[in-house]
Protein backbone atom coordinates (compact mmCIF):
# COMPACT_ATOMS: atom_id res chain seq x y z
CA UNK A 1 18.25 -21.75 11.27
CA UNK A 2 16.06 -19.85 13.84
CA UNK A 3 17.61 -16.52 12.89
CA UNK A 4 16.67 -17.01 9.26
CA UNK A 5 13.36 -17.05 10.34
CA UNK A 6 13.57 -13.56 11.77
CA UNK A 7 16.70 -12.33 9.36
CA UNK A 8 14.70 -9.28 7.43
CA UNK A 9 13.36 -8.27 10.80
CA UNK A 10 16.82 -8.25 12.43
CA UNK A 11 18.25 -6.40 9.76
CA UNK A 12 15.22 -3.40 10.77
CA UNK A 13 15.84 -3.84 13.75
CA UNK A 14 19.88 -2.85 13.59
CA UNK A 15 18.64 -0.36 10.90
CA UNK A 16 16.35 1.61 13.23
CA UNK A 17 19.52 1.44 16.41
CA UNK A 18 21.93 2.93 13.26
CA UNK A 19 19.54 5.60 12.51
CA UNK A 20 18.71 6.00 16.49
CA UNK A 21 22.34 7.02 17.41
CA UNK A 22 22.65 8.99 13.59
CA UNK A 23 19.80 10.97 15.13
CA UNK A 24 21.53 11.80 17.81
CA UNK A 25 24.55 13.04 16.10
CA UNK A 26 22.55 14.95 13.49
CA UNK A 27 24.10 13.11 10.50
CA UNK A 28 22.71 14.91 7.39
CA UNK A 29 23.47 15.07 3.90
CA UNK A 30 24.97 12.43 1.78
CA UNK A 31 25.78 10.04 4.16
CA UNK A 32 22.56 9.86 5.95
CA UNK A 33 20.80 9.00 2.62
CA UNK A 34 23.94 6.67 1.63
CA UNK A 35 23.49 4.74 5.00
CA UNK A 36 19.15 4.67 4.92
CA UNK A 37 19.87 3.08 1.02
CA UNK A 38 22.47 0.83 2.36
CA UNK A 39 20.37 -0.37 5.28
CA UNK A 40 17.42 -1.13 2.93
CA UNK A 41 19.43 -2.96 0.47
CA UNK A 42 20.44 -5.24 2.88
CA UNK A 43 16.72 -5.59 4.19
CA UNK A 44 15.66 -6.67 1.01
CA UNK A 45 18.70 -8.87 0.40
CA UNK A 46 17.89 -10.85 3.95
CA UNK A 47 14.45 -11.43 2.10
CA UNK A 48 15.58 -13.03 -0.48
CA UNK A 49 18.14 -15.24 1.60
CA UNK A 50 15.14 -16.23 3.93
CA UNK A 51 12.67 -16.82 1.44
CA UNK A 52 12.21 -20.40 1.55
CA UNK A 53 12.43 -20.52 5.25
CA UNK A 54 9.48 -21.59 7.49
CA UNK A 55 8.63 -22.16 11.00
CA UNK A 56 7.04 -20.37 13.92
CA UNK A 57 8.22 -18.49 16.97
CA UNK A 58 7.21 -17.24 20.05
CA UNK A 59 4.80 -20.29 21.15
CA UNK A 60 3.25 -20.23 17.83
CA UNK A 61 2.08 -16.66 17.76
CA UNK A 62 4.49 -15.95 14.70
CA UNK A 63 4.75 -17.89 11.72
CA UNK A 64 7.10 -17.76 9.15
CA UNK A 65 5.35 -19.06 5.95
CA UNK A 66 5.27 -18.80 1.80
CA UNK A 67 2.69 -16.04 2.23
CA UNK A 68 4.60 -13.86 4.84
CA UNK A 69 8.10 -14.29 2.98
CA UNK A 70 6.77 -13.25 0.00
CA UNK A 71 5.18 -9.87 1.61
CA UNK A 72 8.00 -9.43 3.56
CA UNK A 73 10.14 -9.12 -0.25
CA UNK A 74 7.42 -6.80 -1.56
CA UNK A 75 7.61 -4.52 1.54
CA UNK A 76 11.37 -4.17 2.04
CA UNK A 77 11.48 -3.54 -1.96
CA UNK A 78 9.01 -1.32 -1.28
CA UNK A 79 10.79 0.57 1.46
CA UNK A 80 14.12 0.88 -0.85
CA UNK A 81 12.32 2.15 -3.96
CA UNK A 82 10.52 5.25 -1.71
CA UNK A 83 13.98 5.71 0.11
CA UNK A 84 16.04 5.43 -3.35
CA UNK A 85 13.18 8.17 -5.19
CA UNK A 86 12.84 10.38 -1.96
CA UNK A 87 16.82 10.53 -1.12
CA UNK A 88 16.30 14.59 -1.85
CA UNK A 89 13.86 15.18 1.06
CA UNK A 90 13.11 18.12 -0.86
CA UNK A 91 9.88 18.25 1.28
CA UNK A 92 11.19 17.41 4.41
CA UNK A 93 12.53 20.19 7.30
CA UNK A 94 16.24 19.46 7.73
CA UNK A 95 16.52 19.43 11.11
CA UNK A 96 13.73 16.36 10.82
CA UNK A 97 15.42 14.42 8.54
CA UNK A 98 17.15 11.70 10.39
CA UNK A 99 14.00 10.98 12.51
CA UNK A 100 12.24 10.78 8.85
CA UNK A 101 14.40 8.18 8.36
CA UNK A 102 14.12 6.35 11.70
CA UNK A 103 10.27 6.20 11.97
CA UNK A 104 9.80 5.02 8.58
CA UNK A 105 11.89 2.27 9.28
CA UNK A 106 9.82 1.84 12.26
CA UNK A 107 6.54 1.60 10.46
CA UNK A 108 7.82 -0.78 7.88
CA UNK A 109 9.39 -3.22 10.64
CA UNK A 110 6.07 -2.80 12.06
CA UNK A 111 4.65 -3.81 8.82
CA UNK A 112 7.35 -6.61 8.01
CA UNK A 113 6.55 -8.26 11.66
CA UNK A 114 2.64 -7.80 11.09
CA UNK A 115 2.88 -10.35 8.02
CA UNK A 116 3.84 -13.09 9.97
CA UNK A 117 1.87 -12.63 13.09
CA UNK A 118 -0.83 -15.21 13.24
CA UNK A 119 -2.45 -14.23 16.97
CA UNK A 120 -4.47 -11.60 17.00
CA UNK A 121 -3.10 -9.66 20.14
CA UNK A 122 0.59 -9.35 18.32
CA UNK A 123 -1.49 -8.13 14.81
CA UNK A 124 -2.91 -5.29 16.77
CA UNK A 125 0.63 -5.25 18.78
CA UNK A 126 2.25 -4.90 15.37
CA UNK A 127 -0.14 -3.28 13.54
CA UNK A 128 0.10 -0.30 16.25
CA UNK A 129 3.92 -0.17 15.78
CA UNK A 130 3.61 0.86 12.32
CA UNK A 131 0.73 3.63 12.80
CA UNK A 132 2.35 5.20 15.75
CA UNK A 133 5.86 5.70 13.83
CA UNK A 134 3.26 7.35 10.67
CA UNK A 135 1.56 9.49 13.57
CA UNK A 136 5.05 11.14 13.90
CA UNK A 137 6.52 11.94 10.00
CA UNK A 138 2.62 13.38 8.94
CA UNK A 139 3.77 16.82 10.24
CA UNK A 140 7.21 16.63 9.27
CA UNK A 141 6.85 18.96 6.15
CA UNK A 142 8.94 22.13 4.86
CA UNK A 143 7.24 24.89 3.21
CA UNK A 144 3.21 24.60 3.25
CA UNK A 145 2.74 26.46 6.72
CA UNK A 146 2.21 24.20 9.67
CA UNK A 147 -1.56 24.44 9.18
CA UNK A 148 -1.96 21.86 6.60
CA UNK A 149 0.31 19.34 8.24
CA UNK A 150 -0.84 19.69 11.47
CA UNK A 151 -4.20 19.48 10.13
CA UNK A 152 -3.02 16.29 8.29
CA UNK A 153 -1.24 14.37 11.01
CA UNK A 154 -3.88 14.72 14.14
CA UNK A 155 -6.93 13.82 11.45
CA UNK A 156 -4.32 10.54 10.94
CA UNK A 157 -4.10 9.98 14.61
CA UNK A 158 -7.92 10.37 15.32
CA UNK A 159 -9.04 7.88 12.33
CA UNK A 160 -6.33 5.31 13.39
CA UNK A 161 -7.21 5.71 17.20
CA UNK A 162 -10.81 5.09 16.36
CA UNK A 163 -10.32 2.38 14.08
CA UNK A 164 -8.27 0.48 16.40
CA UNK A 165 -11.10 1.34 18.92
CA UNK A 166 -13.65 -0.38 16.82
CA UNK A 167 -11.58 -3.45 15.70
CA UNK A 168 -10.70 -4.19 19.47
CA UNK A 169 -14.16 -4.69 20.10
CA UNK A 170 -14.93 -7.00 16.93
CA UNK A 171 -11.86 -8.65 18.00
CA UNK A 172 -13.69 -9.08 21.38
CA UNK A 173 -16.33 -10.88 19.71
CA UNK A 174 -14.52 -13.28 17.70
CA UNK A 175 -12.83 -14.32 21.38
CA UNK A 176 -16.05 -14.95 22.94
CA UNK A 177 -17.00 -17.10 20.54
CA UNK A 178 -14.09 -19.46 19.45
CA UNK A 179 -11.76 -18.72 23.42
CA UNK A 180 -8.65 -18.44 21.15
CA UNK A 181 -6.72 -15.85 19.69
CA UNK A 182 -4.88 -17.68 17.38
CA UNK A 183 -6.09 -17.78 14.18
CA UNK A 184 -5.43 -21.71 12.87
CA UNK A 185 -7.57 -22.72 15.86
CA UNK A 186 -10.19 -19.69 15.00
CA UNK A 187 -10.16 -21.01 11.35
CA UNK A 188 -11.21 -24.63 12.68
CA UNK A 189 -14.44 -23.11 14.31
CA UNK A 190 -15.45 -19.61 12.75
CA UNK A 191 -16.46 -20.98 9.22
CA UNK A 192 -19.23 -23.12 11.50
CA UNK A 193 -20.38 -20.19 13.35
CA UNK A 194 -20.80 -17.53 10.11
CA UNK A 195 -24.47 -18.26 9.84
CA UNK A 196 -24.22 -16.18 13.19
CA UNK A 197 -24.68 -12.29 12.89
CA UNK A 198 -22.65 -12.39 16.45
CA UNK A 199 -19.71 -14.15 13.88
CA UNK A 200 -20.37 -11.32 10.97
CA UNK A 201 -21.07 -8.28 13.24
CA UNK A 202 -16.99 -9.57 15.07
CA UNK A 203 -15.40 -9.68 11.75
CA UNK A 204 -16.54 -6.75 10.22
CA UNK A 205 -15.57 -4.64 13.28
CA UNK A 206 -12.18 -6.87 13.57
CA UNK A 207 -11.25 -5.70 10.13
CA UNK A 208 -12.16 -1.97 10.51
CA UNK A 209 -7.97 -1.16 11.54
CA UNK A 210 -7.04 -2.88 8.09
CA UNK A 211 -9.73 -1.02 5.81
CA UNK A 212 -7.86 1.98 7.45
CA UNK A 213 -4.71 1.38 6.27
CA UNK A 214 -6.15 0.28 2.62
CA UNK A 215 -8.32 3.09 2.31
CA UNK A 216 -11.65 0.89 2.10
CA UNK A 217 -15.19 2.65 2.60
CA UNK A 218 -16.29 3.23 5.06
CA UNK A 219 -12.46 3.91 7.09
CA UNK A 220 -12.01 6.38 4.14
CA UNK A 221 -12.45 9.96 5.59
CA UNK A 222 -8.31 10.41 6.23
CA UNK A 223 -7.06 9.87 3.28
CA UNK A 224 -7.70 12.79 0.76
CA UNK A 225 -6.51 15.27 4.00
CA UNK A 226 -3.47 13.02 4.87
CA UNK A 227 -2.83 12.78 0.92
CA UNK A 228 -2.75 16.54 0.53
CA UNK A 229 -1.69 17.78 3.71
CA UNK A 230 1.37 15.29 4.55
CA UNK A 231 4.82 16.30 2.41
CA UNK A 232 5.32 14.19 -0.88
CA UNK A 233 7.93 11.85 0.92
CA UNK A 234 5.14 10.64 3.15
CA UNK A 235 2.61 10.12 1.11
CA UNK A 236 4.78 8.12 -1.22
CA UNK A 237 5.36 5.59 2.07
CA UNK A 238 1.72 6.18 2.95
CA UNK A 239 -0.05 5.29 -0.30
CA UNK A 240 2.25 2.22 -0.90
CA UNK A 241 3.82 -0.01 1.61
CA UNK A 242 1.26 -0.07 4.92
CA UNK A 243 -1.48 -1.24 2.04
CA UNK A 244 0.80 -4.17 1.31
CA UNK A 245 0.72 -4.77 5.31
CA UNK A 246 -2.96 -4.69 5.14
CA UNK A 247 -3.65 -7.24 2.39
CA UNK A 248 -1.58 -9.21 3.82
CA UNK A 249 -3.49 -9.76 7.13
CA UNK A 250 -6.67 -8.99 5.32
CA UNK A 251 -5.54 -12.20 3.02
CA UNK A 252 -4.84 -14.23 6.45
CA UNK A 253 -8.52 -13.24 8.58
CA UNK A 254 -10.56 -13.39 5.33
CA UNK A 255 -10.02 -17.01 4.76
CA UNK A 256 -10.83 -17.90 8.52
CA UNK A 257 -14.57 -17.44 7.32
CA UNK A 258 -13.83 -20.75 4.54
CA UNK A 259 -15.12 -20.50 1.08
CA UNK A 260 -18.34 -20.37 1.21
CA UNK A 261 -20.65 -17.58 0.41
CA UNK A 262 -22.05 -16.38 3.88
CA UNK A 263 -24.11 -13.07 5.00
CA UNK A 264 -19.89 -11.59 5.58
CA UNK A 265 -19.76 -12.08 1.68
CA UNK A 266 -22.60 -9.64 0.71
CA UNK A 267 -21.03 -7.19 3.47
CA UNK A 268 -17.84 -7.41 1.85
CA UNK A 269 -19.63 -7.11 -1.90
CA UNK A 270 -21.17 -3.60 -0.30
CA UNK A 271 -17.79 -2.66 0.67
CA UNK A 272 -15.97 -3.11 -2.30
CA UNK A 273 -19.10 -1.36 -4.41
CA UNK A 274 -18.56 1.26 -2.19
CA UNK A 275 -15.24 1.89 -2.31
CA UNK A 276 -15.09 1.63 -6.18
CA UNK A 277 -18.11 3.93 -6.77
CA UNK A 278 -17.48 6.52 -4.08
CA UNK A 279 -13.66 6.84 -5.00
CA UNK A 280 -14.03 6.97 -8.66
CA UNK A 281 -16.83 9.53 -8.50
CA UNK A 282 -14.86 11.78 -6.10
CA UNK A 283 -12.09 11.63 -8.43
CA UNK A 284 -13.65 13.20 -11.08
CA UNK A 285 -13.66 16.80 -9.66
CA UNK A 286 -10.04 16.86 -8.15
CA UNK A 287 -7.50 19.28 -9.10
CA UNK A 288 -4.45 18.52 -6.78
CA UNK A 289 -3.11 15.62 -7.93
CA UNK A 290 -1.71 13.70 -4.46
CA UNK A 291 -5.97 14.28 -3.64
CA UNK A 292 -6.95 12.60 -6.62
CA UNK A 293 -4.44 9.86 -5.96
CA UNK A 294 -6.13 9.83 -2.68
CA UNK A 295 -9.80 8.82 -4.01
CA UNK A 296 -8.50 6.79 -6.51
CA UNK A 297 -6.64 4.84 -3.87
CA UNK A 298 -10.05 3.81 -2.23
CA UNK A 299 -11.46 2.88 -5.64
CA UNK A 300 -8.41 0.12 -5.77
CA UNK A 301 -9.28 -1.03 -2.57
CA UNK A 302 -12.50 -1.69 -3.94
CA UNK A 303 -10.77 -3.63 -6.53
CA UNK A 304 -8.65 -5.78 -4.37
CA UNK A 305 -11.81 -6.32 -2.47
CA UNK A 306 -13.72 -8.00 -5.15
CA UNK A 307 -10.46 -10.47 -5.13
CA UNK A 308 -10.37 -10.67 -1.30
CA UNK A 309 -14.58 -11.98 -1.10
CA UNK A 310 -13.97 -14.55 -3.71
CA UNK A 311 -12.27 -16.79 -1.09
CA UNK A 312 -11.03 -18.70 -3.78
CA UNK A 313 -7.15 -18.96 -4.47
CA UNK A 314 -6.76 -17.61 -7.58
CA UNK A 315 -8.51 -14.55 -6.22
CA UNK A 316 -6.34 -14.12 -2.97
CA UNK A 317 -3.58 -14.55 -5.32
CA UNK A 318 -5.12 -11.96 -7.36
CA UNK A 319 -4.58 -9.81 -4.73
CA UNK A 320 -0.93 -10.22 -4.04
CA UNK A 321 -0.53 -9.51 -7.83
CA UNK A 322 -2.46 -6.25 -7.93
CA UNK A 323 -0.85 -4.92 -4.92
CA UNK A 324 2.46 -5.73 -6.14
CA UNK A 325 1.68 -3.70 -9.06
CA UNK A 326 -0.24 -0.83 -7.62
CA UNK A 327 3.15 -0.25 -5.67
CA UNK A 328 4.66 0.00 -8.83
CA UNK A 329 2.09 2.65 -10.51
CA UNK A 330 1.88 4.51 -7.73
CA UNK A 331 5.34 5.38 -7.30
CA UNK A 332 5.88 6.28 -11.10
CA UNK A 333 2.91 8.85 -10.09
CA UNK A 334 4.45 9.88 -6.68
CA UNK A 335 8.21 10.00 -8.26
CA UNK A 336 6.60 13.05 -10.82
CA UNK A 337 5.42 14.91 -8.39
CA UNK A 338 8.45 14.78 -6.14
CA UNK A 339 11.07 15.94 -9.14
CA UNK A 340 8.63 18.56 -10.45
CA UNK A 341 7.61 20.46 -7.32
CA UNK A 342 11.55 21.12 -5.82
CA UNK A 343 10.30 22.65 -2.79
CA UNK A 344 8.08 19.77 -1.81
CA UNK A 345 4.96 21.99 -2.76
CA UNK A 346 1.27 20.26 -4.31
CA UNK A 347 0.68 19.74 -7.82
CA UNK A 348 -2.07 20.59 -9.84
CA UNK A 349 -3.31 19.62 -13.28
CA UNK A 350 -1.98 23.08 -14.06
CA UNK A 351 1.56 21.75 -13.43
CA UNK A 352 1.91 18.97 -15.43
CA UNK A 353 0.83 20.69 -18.41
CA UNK A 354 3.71 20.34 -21.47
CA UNK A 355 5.83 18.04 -18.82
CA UNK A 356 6.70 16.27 -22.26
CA UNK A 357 8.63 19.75 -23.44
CA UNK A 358 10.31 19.89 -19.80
CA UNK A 359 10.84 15.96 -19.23
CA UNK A 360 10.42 13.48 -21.14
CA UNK A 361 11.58 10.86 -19.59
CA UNK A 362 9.06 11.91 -16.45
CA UNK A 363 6.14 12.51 -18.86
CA UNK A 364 6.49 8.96 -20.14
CA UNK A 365 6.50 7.90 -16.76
CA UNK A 366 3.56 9.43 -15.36
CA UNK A 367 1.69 8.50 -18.57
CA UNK A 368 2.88 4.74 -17.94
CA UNK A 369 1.81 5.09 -14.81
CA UNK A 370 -1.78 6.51 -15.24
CA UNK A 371 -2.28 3.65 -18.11
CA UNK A 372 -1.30 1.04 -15.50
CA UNK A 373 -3.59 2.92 -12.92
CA UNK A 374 -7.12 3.01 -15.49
CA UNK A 375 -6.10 -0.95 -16.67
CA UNK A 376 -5.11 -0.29 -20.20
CA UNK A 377 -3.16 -2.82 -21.58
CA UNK A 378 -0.29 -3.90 -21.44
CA UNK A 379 0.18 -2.82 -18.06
CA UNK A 380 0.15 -4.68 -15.05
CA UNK A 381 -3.02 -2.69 -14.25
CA UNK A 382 -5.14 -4.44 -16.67
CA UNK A 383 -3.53 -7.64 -16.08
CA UNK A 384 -4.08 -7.06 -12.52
CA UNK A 385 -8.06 -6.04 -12.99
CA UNK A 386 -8.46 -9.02 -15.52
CA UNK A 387 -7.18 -12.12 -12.79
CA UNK A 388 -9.44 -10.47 -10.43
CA UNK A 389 -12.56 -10.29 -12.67
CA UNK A 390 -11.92 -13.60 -13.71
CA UNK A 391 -11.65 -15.22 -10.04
CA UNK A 392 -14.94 -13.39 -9.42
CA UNK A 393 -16.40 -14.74 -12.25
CA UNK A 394 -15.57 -18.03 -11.29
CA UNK A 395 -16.90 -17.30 -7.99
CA UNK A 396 -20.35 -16.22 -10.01
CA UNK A 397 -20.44 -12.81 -8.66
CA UNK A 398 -21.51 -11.65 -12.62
CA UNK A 399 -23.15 -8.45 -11.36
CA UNK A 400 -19.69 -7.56 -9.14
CA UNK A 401 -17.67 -7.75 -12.27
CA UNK A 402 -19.88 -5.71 -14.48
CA UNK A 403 -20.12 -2.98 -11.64
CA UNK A 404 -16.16 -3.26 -11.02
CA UNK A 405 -15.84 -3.05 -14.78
CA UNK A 406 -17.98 0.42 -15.19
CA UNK A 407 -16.40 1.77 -12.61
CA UNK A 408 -12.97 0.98 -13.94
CA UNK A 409 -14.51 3.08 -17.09
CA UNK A 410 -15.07 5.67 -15.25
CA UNK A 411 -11.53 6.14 -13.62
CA UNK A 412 -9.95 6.31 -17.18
CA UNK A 413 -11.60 9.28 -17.51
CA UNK A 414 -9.28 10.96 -14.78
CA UNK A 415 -6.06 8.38 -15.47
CA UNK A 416 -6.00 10.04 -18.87
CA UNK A 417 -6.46 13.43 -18.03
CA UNK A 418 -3.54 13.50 -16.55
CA UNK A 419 -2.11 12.47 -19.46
CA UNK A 420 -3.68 14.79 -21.71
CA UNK A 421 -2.38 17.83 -19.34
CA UNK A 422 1.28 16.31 -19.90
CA UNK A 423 0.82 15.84 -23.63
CA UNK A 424 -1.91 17.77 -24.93
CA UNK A 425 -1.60 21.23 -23.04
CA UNK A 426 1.27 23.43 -22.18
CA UNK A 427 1.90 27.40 -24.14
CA UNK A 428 3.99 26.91 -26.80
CA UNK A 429 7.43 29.03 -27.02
CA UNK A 430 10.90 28.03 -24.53
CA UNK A 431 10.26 26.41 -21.94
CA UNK A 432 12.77 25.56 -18.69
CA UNK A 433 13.85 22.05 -18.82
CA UNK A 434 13.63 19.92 -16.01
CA UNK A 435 17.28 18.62 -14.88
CA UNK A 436 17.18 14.85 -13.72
CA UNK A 437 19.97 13.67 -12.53
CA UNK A 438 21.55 9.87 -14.13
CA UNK A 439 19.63 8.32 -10.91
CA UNK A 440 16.53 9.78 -11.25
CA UNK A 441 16.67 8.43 -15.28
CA UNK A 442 17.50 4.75 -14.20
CA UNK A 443 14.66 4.51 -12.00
CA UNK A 444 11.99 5.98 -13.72
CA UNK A 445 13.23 3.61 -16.84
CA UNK A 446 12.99 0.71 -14.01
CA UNK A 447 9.18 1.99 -13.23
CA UNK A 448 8.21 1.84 -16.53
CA UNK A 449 9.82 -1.47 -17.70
CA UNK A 450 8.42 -3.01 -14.72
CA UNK A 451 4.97 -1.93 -15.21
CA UNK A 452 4.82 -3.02 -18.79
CA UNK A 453 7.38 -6.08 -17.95
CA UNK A 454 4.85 -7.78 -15.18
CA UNK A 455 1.73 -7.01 -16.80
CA UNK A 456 3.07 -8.98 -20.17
CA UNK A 457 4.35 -11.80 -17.83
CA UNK A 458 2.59 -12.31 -15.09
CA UNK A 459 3.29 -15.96 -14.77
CA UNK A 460 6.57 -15.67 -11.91
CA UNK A 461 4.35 -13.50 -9.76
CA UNK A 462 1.00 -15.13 -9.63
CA UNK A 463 2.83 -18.75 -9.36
CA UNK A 464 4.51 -16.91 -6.13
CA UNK A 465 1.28 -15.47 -5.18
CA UNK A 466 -0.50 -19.16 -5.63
CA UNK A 467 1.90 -20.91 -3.44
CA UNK A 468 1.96 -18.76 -0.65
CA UNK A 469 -1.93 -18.20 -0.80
CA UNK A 470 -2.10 -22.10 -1.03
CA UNK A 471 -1.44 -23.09 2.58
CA UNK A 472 -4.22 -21.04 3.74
CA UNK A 473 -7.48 -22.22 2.01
């Protein structure tokens, strides 16, 4: 029973030794994408046989719980979707491939590990795992010069050595004033102590490592550089599964504080009006695509925010629902850039005009996946945006909502640009078909099913979502 506990993490573990030695033997080709697919099958298959399983380990510094399980499922799903779209490596140098591989399923082990640790020294422990294997694959990119990347992968370093920097010390602050590191005995005393700016100034800084990896204001600056500069592979990994990581803890250190509206609330309500109204508005005037992505990634950390502050369940299990399906729109945007730029180059608006007369089976998907992204219904963007509003509204933060609304306005303006450029624009006369192969059909038909699917019927998720987030308030 103790190794179902730890079963998804012992399957990445035996993954990253396979891909070790494959590394060393300079396996390429079919069978080092047939064995990465494999090994993440089987990761997410150990997730679903250790779902119901809980305990703890390691004298209580790892717990295995409803809200870990569940983020370990969405993360090792997660990791076989990118590896299933990205099996080309189009954008990746050859010779780099198999470490590609390996430190990807590094960072998501990292990731997978980080959801159940409940002791602050083994978050930062595991939280340092995963950046450290990202530090690596940002520069592994064929075809853009070695500029860009370069560029790309030591502004990535910098930001996450800083950020760790800064939530060491908050973390330093929360230990003076509970003496624990543990965060069931830090949630008996911190809710006490939050009338304390000691208390608000500690959590703040504490939680400056996690608004890295979810893009929030102010621990913003990397991501339109890392978007653009890192190849399309990475930024696939990049802009999905580490934010999963980071709700995940954010989910567990937010509801230390209780449910009460302290002086941390209104920080957080600046943060997430920040992030919204900063993103959004730099949207607006991007051209390359993966850049706009990049903006409008910190906009949906705003969103998740406004769930995060309500300390309410419904809105922590909000959360878990909108990240599950920002996964899911972001890869239908990610998986058109990757099959339309075969040599791993950016995209501008300029590319995807008349993708409809080239593919129509991407155009459909990118257009899913922008409606899903601005919260038009049916998608599980709007469903997503509407459980949030509502647990704010319960909450009473009116004002929140109306600004969260306005700017979600504002961000259909770009969603359906790109939309227009697919549909609406484009020379007439031939024009060269895109060839997608039977693979590449299936799983932008599972993108776009899925999208529409969980935004009609919500109900399975958010009852997952509930239960885990239960245990915590």
């Amino acid at each position: 029973m103790q190794v179902m506990l730890i079963l998804p993490e012992l399957v990445l573990i035996v993954m990253v030794l396979v891909l070790f030695a494959a590394s060393l033997k300079k396996i390429q080709g079919t069978a080092l994408t047939s064995m990465t697919l494999v090994g993440a099958f089987l990761a997410l298959v150990a997730t679903v046989l250790s779902f119901c399983a809980t305990g703890t380990l390691f004298v209580g510094a790892y717990q295995v719980d409803g809200l870990s399980q569940l983020i370990k499922f969405l993360l090792c799903g997660g990791l076989f979707l990118v590896f299933f779209m990205c099996r080309g490596l189009s954008g990746i140098e050859e010779e780099m491939q198999n470490e590609f591989y390996l430190f990807l399923t590094l960072s998501a082990l990292g990731l997978v590990m980080m959801s159940s640790a409940v002791e602050l020294l083994t978050i930062l422990v595991c939280l340092e795992i995963s950046s450290y294997a990202l530090y690596v694959v940002i520069s592994f990119r064929r075809g853009e010069g070695r500029r860009s990347e370069v560029e790309a992968g030591i502004k990535y370093v910098l930001f996450g050595a800083v950020a760790t920097g800064i939530s060491l010390f908050g973390l330093s602050y929360i230990f003076g004033l509970t003496h624990t590191t543990y965060l069931n005995e830090i949630s008996i005393q911190l809710p006490k102590m939050m009338d304390q700016p000691m208390a608000v100034i500690g959590m703040v800084l504490m939680l400056c490592s996690f608004f890295y990896k979810l893009a929030m204001f102010p621990m913003h600056a990397w991501t339109p550089d890392i978007y653009q500069g890192a190849s399309n592979e990475t930024t696939t990994f990049i802009a999905t599964l580490p934010k999963i990581g980071a709700v995940a803890l954010l989910i567990r250190l937010v509801s230390m504080t209780g449910t009460g509206i302290t002086e941390f609330t209104w920080v957080l309500v600046v943060i997430a009006v920040l992030s919204m109204t900063f993103g959004n508005l730099a949207a607006l005037v991007q051209d390359d695509i993966k850049r706009l992505l990049a903006y409008s990634s910190i906009a949906h950390a705003g969103y998740m925010m406004v769930g995060l502050l309500c300390g309410n369940q419904l809105g922590m299990a909000a959360v878990i629902y909108y990240i599950a399906g920002y996964v899911l729109m972001n890869l239908a945007c990610f998986m058109v850039i990757y099959y339309i730029a075969p040599r791993g180059e950016n995209i501008t608006f300029a590319g995807l005009k008349g993708l409809y007369r080239r593919s129509p089976v991407l155009a459909f998907t990118l257009a899913v996946g922008a409606f899903g992204m601005a919260g038009i219904p049916p998608t599980v963007g709007f469903t997503g945006k509407f459980v949030i509003f509502t647990a704010a509204l319960e909450k009473g933060f009116y004002g929140l909502v109306v600004i969260a609304m306005v700017n979600a306005s504002v961000s259909a303006f770009y969603y359906l640009k790109m939309a227009r450029a697919v549909y609406c624009q484009g020379e007439e006369g031939e024009v060269q078909a895109l060839q997608l192969g039977f693979g590449a059909k299936v799983f932008g038909a599972f993108l776009i099913l899925a999208i529409i699917i969980v935004g009609i019927m919500p109900q399975g998720l958010m009852n997952l979502a509930d239960q885990a987030v239960a245990a915590l308030l």
